[in-house]
C-alpha atoms as a PDB file:
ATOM      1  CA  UNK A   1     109.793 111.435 111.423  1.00  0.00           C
ATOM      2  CA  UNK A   2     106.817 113.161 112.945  1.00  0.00           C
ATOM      3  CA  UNK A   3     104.963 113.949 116.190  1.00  0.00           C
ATOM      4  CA  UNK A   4     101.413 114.841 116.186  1.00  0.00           C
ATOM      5  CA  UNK A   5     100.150 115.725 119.669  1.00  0.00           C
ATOM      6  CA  UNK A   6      97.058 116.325 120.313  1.00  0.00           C
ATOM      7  CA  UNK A   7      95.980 117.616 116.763  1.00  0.00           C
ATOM      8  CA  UNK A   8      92.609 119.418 116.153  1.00  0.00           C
ATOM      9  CA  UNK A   9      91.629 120.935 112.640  1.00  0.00           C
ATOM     10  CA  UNK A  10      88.404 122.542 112.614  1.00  0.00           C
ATOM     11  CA  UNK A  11      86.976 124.538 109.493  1.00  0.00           C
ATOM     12  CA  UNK A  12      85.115 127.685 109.124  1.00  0.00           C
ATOM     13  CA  UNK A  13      82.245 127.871 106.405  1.00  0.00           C
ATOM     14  CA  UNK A  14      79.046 130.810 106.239  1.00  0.00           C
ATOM     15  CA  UNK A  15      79.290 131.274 110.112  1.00  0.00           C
ATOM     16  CA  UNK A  16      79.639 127.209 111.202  1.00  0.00           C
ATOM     17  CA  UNK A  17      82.820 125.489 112.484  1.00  0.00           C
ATOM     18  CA  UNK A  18      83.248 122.122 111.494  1.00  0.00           C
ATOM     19  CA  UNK A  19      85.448 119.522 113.348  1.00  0.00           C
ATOM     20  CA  UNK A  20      87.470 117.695 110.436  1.00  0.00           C
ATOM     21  CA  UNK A  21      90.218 116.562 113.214  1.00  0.00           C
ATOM     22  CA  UNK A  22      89.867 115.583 116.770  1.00  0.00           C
ATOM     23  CA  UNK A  23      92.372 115.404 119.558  1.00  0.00           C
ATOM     24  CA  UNK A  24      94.956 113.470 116.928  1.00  0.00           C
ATOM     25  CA  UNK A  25      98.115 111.421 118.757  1.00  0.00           C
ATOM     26  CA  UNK A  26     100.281 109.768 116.353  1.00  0.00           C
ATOM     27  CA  UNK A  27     103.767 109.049 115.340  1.00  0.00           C
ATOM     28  CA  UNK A  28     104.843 109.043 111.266  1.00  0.00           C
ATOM     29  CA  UNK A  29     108.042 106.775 111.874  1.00  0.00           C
ATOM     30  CA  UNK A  30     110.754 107.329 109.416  1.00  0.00           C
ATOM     31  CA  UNK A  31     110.638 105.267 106.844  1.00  0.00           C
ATOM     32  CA  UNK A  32     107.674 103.617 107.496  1.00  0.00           C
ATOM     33  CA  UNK A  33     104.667 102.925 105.025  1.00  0.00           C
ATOM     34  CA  UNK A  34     101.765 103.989 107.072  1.00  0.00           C
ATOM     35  CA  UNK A  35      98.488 103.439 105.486  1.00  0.00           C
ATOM     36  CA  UNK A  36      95.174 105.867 106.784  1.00  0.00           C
ATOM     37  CA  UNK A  37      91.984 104.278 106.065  1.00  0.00           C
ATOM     38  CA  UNK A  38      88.974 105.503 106.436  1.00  0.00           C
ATOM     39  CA  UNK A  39      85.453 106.628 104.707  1.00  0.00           C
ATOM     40  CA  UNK A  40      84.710 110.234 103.202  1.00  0.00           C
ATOM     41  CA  UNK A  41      85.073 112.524 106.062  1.00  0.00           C
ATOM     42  CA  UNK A  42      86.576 110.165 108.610  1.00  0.00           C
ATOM     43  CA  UNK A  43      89.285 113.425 108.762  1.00  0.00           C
ATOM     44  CA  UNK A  44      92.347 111.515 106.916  1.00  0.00           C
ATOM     45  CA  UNK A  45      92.472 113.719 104.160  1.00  0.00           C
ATOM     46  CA  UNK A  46      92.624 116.409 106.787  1.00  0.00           C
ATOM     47  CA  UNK A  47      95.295 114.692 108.531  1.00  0.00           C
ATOM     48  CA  UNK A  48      97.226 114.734 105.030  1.00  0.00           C
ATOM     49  CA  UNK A  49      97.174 118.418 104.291  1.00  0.00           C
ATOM     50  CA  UNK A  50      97.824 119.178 107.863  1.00  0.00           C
ATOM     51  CA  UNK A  51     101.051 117.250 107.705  1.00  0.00           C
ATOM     52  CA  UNK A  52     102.170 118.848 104.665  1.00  0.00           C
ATOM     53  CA  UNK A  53     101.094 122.390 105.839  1.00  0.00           C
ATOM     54  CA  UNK A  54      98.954 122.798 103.266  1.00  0.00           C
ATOM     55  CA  UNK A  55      95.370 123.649 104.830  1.00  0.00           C
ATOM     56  CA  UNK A  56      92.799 126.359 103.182  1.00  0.00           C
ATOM     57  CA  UNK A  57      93.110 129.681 105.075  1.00  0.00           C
ATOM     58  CA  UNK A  58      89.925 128.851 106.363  1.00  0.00           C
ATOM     59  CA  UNK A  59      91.366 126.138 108.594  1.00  0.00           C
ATOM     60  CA  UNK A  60      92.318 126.338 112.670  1.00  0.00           C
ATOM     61  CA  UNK A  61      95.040 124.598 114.161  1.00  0.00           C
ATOM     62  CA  UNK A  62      95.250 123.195 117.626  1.00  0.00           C
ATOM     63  CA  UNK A  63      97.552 120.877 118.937  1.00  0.00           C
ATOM     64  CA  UNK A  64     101.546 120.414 118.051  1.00  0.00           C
ATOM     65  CA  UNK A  65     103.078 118.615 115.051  1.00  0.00           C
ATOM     66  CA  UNK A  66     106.830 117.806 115.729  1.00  0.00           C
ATOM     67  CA  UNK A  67     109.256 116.930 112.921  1.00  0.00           C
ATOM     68  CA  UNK A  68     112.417 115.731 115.152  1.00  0.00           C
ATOM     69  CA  UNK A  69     113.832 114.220 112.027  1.00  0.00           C
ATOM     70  CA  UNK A  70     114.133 117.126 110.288  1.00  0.00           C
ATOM     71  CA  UNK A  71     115.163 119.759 113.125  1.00  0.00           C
ATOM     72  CA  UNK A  72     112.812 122.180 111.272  1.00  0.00           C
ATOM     73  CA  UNK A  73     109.445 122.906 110.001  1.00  0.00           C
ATOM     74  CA  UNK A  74     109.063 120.874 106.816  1.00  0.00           C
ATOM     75  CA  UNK A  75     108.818 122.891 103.222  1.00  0.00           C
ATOM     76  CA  UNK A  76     105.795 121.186 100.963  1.00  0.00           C
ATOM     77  CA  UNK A  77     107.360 120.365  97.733  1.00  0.00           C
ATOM     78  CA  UNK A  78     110.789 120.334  99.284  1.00  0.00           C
ATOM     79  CA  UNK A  79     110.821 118.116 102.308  1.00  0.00           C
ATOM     80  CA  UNK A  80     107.045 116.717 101.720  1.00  0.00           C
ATOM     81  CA  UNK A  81     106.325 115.472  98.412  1.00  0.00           C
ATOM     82  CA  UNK A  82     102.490 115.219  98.250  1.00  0.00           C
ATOM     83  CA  UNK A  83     100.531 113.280  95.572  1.00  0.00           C
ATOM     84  CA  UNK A  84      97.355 114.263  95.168  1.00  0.00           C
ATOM     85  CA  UNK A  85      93.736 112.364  94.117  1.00  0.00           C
ATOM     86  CA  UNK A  86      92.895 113.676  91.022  1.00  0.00           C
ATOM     87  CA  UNK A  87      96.293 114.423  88.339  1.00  0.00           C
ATOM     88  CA  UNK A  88      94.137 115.850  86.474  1.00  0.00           C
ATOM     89  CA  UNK A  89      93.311 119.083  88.373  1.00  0.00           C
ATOM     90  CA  UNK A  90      96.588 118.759  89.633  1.00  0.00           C
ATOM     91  CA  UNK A  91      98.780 119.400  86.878  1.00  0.00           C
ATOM     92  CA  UNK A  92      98.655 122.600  85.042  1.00  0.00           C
ATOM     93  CA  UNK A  93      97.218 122.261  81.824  1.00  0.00           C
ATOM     94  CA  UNK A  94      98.467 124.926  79.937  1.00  0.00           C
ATOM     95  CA  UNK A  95     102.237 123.869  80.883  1.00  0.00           C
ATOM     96  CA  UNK A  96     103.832 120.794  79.844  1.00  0.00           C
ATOM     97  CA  UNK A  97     105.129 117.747  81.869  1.00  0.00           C
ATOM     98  CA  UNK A  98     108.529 118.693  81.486  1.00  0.00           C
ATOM     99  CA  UNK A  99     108.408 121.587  82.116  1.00  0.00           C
ATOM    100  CA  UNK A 100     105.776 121.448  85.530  1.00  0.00           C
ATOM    101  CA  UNK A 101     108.173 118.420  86.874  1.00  0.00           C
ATOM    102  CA  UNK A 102     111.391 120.918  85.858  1.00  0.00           C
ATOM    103  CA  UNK A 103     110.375 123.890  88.254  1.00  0.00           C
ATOM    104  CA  UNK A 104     110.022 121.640  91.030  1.00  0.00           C
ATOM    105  CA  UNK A 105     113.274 120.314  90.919  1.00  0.00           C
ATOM    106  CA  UNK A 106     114.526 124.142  90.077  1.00  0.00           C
ATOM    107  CA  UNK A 107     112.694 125.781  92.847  1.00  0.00           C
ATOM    108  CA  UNK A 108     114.248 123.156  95.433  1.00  0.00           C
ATOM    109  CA  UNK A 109     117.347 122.169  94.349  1.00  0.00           C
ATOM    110  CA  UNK A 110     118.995 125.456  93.169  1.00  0.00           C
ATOM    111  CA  UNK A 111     119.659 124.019  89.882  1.00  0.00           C
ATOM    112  CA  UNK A 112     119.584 125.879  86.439  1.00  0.00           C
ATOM    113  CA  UNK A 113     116.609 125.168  83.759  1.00  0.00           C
ATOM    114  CA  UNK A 114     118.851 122.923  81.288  1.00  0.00           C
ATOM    115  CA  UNK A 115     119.748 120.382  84.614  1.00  0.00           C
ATOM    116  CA  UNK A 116     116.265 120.665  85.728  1.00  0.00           C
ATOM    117  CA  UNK A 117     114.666 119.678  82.255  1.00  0.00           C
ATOM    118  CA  UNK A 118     117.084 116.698  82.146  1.00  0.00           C
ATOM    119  CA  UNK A 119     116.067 116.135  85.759  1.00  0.00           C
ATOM    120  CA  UNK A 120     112.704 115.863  85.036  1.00  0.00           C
ATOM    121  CA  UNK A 121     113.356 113.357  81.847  1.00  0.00           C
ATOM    122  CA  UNK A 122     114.839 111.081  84.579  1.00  0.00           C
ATOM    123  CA  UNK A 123     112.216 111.201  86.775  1.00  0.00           C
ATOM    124  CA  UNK A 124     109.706 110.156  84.179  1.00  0.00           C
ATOM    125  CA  UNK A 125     111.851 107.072  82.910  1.00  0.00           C
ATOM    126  CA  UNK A 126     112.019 106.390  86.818  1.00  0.00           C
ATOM    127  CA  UNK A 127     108.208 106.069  87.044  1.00  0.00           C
ATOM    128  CA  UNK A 128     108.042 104.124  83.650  1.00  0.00           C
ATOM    129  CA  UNK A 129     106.252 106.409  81.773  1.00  0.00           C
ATOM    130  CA  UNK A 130     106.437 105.083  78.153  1.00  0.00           C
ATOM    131  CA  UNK A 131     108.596 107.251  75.496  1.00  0.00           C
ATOM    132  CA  UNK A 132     109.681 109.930  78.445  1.00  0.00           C
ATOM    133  CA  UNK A 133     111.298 112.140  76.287  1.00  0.00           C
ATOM    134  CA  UNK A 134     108.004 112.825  73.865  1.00  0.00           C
ATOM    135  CA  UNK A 135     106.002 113.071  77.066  1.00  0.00           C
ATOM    136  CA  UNK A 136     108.184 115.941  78.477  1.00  0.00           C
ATOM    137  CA  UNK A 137     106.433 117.645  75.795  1.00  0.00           C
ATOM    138  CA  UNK A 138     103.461 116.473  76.039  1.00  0.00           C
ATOM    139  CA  UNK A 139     100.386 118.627  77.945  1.00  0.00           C
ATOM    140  CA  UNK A 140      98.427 116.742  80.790  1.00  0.00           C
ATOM    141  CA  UNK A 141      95.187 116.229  78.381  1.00  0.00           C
ATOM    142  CA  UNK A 142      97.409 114.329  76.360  1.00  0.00           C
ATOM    143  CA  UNK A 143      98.203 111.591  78.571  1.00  0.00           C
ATOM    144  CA  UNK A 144      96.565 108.458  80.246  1.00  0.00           C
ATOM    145  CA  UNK A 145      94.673 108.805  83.545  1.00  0.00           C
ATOM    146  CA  UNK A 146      97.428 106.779  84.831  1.00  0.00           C
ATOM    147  CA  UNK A 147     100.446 108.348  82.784  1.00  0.00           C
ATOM    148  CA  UNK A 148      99.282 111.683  84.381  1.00  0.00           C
ATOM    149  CA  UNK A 149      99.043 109.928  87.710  1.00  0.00           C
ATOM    150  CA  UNK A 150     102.644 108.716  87.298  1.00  0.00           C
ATOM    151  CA  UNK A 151     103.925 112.492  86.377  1.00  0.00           C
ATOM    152  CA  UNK A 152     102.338 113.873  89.363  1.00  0.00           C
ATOM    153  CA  UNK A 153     104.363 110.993  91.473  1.00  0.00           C
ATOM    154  CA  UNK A 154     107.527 112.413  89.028  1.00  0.00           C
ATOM    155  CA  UNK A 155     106.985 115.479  90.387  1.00  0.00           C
ATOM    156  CA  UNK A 156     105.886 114.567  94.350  1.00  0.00           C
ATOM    157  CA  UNK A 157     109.849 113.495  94.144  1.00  0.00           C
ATOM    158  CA  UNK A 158     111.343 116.381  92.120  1.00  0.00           C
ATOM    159  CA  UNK A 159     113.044 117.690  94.832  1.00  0.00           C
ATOM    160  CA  UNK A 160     113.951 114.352  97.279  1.00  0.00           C
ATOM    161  CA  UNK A 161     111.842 115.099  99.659  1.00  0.00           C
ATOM    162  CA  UNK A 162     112.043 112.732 102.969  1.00  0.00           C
ATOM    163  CA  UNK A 163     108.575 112.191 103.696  1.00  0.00           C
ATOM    164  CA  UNK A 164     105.740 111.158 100.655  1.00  0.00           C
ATOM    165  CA  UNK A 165     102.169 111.804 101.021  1.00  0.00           C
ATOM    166  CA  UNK A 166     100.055 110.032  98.522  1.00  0.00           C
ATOM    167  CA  UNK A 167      95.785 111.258  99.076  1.00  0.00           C
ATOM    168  CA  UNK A 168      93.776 108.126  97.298  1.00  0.00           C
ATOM    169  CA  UNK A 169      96.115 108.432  94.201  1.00  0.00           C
ATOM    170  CA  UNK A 170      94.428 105.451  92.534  1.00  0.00           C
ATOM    171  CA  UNK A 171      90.571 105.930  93.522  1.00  0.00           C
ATOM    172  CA  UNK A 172      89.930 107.033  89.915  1.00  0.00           C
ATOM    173  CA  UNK A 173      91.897 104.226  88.192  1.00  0.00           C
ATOM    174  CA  UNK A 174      90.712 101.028  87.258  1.00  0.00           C
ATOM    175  CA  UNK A 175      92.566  97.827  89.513  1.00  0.00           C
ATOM    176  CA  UNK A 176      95.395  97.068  86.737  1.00  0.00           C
ATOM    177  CA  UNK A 177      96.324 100.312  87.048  1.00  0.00           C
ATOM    178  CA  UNK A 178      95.788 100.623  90.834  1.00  0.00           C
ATOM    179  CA  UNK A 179      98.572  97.763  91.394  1.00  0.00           C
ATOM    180  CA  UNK A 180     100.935  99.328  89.343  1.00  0.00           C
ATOM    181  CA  UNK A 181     100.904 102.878  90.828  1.00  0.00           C
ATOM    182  CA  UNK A 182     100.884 101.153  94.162  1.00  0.00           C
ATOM    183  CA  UNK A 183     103.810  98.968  93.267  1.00  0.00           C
ATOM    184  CA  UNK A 184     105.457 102.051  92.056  1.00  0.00           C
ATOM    185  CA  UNK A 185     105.281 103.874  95.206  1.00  0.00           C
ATOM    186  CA  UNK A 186     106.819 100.977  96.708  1.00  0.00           C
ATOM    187  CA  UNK A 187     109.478 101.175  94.716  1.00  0.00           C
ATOM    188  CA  UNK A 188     110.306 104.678  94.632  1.00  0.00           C
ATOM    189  CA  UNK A 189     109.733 104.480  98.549  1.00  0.00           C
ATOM    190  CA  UNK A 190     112.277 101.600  98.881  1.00  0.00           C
ATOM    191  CA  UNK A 191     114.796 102.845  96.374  1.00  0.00           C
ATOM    192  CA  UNK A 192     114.979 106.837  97.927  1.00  0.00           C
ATOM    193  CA  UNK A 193     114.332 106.202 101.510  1.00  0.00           C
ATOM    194  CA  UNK A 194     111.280 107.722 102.044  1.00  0.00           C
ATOM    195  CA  UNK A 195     108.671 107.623 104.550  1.00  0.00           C
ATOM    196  CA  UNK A 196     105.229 106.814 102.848  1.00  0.00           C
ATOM    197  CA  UNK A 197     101.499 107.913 104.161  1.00  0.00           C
ATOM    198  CA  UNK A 198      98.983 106.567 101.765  1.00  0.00           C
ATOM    199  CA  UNK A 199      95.708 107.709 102.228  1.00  0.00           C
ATOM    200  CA  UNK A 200      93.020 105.569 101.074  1.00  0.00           C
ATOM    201  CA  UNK A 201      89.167 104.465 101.853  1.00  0.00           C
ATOM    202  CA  UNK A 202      89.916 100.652 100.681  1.00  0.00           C
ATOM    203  CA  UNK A 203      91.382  98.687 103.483  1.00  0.00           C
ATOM    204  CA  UNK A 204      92.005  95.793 100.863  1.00  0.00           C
ATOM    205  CA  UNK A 205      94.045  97.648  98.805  1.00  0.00           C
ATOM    206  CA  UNK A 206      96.644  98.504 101.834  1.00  0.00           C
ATOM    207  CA  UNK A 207      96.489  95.260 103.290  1.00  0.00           C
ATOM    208  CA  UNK A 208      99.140  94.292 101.117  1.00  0.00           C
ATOM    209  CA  UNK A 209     102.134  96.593 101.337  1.00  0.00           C
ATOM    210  CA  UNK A 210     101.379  98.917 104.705  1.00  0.00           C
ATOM    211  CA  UNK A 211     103.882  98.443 107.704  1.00  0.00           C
ATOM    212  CA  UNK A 212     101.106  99.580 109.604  1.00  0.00           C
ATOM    213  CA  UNK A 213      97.625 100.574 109.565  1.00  0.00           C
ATOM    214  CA  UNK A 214      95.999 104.068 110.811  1.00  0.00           C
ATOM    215  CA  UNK A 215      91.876 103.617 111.088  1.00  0.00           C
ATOM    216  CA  UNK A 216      89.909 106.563 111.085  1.00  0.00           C
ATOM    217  CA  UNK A 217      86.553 107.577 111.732  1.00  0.00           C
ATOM    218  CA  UNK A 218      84.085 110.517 112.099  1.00  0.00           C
ATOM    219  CA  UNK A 219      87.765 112.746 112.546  1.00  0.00           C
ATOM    220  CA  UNK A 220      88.707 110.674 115.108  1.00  0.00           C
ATOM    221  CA  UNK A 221      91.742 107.860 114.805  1.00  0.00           C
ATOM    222  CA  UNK A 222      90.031 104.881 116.475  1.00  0.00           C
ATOM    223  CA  UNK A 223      92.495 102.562 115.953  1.00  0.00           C
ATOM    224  CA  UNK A 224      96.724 102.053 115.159  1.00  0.00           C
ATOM    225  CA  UNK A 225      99.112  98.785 114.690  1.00  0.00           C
ATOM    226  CA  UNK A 226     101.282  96.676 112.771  1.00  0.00           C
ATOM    227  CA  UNK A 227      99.225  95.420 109.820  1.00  0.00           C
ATOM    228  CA  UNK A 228      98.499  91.939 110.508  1.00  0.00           C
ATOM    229  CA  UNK A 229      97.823  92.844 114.110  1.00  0.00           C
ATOM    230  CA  UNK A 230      94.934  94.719 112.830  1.00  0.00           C
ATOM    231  CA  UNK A 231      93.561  92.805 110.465  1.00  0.00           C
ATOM    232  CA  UNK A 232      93.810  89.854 112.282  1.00  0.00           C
ATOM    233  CA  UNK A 233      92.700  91.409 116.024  1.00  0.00           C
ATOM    234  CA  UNK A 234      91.036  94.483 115.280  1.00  0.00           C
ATOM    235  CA  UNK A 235      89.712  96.500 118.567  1.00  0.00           C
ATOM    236  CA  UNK A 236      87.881  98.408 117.186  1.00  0.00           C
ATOM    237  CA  UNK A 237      84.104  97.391 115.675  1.00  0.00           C
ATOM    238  CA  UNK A 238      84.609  99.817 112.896  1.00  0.00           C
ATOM    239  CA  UNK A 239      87.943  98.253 111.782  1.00  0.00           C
ATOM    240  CA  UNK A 240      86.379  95.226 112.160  1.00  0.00           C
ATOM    241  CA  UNK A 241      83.268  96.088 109.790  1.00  0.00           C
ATOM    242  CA  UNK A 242      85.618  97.409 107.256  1.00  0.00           C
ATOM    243  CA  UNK A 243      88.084  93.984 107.218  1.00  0.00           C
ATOM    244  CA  UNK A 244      84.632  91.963 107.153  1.00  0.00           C
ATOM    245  CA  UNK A 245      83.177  93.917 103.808  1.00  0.00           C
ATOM    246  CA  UNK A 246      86.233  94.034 102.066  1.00  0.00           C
ATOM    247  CA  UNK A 247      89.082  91.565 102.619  1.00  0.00           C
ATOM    248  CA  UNK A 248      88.695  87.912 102.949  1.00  0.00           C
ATOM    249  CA  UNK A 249      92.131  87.301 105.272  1.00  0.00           C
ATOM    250  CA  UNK A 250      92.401  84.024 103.498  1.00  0.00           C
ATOM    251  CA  UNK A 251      93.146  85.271  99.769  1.00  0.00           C
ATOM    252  CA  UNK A 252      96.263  86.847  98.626  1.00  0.00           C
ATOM    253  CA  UNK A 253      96.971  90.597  99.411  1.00  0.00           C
ATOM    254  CA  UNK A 254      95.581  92.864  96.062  1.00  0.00           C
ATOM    255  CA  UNK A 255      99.174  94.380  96.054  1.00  0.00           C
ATOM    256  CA  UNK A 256     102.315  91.907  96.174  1.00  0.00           C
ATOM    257  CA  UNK A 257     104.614  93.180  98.908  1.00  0.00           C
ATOM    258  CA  UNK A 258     107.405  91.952  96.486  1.00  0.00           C
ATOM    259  CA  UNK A 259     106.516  93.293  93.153  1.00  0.00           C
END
């Protein structure tokens, strides 16, 4: 799916550059569910926007992403679907959800408003939002912090897109709710064949569902593997401080791999 070679991101702020990104190697393999864990400014967020080309303007580049899967520069909202951590400032909240979720689907798919509407009421029965066709009418404020959270995943996958982001999209929900956006994902990931990156600081939380697990720290990845390879042989003492404070290997996963 994607390349990164030797990826640097370093920001510019009142005359000081910041590294957010060091020296990143790492492959995105299609159709994976890679999980990035990692504390507030380990860089993972970062890593996120980079991927989806959607870094402030105050941002520097260095290194190479490759997308040999796609043959071509990926288009954010068209080929990257990105879900962001807070649906609240993410959705506009003078619009409503039919009609945000409709000019997704009509900017990317060349489709007229009346398909795009009706596209858009699918997508919200797909992510089980209850009575979708009063919430296409419905404005953000009216709506759960988890019903928004689902429309912003509704329109993440407006347009198909191959690869979905998803930037701690449950750190502001309480753990029902947490299992069932995560065991959405799954789904939606399973059912459309996409390639998953879930960003998140709780290694519990991804312990249950990732294919593989992406560790980083002080904008450095310090450590990649199949799941229970790192959990259960960590190499690095960071990884291993994070499994020891938060999972106990010996109860069930937080997320059901099956539901």
């Amino acid at each position: 799916m994607a390349h990164l070679d030797g990826v640097s991101v370093t920001h510019r702020a009142d005359g000081k550059t910041t590294a957010a990104l060091e020296a990143v190697d790492l492959d995105i393999i299609s159709g994976e569910r890679l999980a990035i864990i990692g504390e507030s400014g380990s860089g993972k967020s970062t890593l996120a926007l980079a991927l989806a080309g959607l870094l402030p303007d105050n941002a520097d580049v260095t290194g190479r992403i490759r997308w040999p899967a796609l043959g071509h520069t990926p288009l954010p909202g068209r080929d990257i679907g990105f879900v962001f951590q807070d649906a609240g400032a993410s959705l506009n909240p003078v619009l409503t959800v039919g009609e945000q979720i409709a000019e997704v689907a009509q900017a990317h798919l060349g489709i007229g408003w009346y398909e795009a509407y009706g596209h858009a009421l699918r997508l919200l029965e797909r992510v089980h939002i209850p009575q979708p066709e009063a919430a296409l009418g419905a404005y953000p404020h009216q709506l759960s912090g988890g019903q928004r959270q689902r429309v912003c995943i509704a329109s993440a996958i407006a347009a198909r897109p191959k690869l979905l982001i998803a930037d701690e999209p449950t750190s502001a929900l309480d753990m029902v709710v947490q299992a069932e956006i995560v065991a959405l994902l799954q789904e939606l990931v399973r059912e459309d064949g996409m390639t998953l990156v879930f960003i998140t600081h709780d290694i519990a939380l991804a312990s249950g569902f990732a294919d593989r697990i992406a560790v980083f720290r002080k904008a450095r990845l310090v450590e990649i593997g199949p799941r229970e390879k790192v959990l259960a042989h960590p190499r690095d003492a960071y990884t291993a401080s994070l499994i020891a404070s938060h999972i106990d290997l010996h109860s069930p996963p937080l997320i059901d791999e099956a539901a």
